[in-house]
Protein backbone atom coordinates (compact mmCIF):
# COMPACT_ATOMS: atom_id res chain seq x y z
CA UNK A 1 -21.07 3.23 -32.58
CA UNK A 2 -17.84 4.31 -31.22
CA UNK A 3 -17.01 1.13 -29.65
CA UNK A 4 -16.94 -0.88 -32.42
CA UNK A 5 -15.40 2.19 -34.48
CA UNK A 6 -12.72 1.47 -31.41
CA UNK A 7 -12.65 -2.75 -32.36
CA UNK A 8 -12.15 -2.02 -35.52
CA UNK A 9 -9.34 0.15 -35.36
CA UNK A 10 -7.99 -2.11 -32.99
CA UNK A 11 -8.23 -5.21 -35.29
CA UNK A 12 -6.31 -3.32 -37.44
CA UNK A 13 -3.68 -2.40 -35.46
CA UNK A 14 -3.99 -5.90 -34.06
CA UNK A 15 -3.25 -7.15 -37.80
CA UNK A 16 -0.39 -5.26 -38.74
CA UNK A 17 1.39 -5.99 -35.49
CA UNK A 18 0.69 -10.00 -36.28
CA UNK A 19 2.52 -9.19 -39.95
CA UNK A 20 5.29 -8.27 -37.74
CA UNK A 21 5.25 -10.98 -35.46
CA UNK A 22 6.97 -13.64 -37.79
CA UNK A 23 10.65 -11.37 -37.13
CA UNK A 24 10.33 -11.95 -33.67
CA UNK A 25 8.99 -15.57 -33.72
CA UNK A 26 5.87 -14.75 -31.45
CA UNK A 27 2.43 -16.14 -32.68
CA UNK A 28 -0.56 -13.79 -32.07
CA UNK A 29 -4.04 -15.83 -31.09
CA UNK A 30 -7.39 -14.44 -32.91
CA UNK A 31 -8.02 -11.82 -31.15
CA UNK A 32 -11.91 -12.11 -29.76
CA UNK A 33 -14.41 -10.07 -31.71
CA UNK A 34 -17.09 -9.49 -29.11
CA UNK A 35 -16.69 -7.47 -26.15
CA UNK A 36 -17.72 -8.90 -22.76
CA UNK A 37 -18.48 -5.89 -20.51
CA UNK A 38 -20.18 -6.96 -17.46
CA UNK A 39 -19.90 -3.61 -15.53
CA UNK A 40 -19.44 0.00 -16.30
CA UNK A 41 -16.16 1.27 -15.69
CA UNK A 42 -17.00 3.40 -13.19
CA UNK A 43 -18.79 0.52 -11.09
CA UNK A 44 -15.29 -1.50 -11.20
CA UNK A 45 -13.68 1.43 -9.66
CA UNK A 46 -13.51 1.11 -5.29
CA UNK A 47 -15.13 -2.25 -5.58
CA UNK A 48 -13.83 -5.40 -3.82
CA UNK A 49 -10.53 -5.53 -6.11
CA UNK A 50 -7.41 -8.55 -6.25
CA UNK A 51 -4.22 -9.54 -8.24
CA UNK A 52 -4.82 -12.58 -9.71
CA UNK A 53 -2.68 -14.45 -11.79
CA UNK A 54 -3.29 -13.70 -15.40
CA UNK A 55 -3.78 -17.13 -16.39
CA UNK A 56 -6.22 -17.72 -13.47
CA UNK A 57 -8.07 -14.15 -14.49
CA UNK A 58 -10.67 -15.62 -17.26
CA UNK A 59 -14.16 -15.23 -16.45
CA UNK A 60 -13.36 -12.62 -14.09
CA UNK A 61 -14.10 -8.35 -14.78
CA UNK A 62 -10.80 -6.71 -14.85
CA UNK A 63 -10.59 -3.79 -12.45
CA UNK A 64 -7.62 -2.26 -14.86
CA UNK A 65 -7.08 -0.88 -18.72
CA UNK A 66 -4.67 -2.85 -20.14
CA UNK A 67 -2.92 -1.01 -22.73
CA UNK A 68 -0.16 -2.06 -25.14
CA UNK A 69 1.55 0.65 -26.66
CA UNK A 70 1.96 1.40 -29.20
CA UNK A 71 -0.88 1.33 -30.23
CA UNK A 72 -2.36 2.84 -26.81
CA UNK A 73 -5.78 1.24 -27.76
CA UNK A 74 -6.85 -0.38 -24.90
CA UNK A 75 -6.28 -4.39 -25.04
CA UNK A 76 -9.21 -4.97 -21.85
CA UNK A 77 -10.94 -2.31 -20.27
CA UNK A 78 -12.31 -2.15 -16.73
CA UNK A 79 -15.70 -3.94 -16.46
CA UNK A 80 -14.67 -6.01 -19.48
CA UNK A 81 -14.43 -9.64 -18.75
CA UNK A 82 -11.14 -11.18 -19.45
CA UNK A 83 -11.16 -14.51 -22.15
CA UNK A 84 -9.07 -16.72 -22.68
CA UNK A 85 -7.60 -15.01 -26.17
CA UNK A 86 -7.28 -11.86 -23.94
CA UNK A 87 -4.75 -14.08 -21.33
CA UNK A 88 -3.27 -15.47 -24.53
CA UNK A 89 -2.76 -11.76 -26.09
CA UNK A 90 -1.47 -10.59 -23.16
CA UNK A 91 1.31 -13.88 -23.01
CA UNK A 92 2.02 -13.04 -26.39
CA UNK A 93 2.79 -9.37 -25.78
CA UNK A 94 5.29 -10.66 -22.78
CA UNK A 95 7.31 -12.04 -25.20
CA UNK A 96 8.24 -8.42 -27.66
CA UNK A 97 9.65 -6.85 -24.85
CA UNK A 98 10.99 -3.51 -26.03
CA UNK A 99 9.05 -3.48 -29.17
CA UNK A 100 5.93 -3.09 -27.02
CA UNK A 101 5.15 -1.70 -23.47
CA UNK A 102 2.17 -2.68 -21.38
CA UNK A 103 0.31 -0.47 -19.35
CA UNK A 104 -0.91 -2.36 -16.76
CA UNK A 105 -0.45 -2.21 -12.39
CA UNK A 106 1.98 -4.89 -12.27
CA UNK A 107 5.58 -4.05 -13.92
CA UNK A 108 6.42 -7.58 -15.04
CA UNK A 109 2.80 -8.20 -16.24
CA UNK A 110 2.09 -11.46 -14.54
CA UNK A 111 -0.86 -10.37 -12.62
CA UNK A 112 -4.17 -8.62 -13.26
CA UNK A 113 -6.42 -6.43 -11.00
CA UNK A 114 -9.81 -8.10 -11.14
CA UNK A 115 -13.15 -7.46 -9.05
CA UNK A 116 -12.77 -10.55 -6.45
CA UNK A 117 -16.28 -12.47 -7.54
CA UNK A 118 -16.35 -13.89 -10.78
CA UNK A 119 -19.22 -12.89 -13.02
């Protein structure tokens, strides 16, 4: 119940920042309504973990929270497997540097931890 309590505050957030997104000339992809979790979080942790490029990431279980901020809701979550609107999202949020910040390992956002065997 709280996780999709969580989607759904997220879709709205989600929403509102795509009403912004025509002053900054960045299109926002649907954003994908079912989560993939593969693994608990706490399995992802100390597993066998990689950078891999973000657009070479789908299919794979992120080992990281990626969190855009603001909101600070969580974007992928570790255990979650990464799609392709995810990779898309995340290209997306690239491009409003210093309207939002990514928390993610990698400063410049071009890589993704991910558990080394795809699911």
């Amino acid at each position: 119940h709280e996780v999709f309590e969580t989607a759904e505050r997220l879709k709205v957030c989600l929403k509102n920042l795509n009403k912004k997104k025509n002053k900054n000339g960045v299109k926002f992809p649907k954003f994908p309504s079912i989560i993939g979790k593969a693994k608990p979080s706490y399995e992802v942790m100390g597993k066998n973990v990689s950078a891999k490029k973000i657009d070479k990431a789908v299919g794979f279980v992120c080992a990281e929270d990626i969190v855009p901020y603001p909101p600070g809701i969580p974007l992928i979550i570790k255990g979650e497997i990464i799609k392709k609107e995810h990779v898309e999202y995340l290209k997306a949020l690239k491009k409003l540097k210093g309207l939002i910040s990514l928390v993610i390992s990698e400063n410049n956002a071009e890589h993704v931890l991910v558990v080394k065997n795809k699911v």
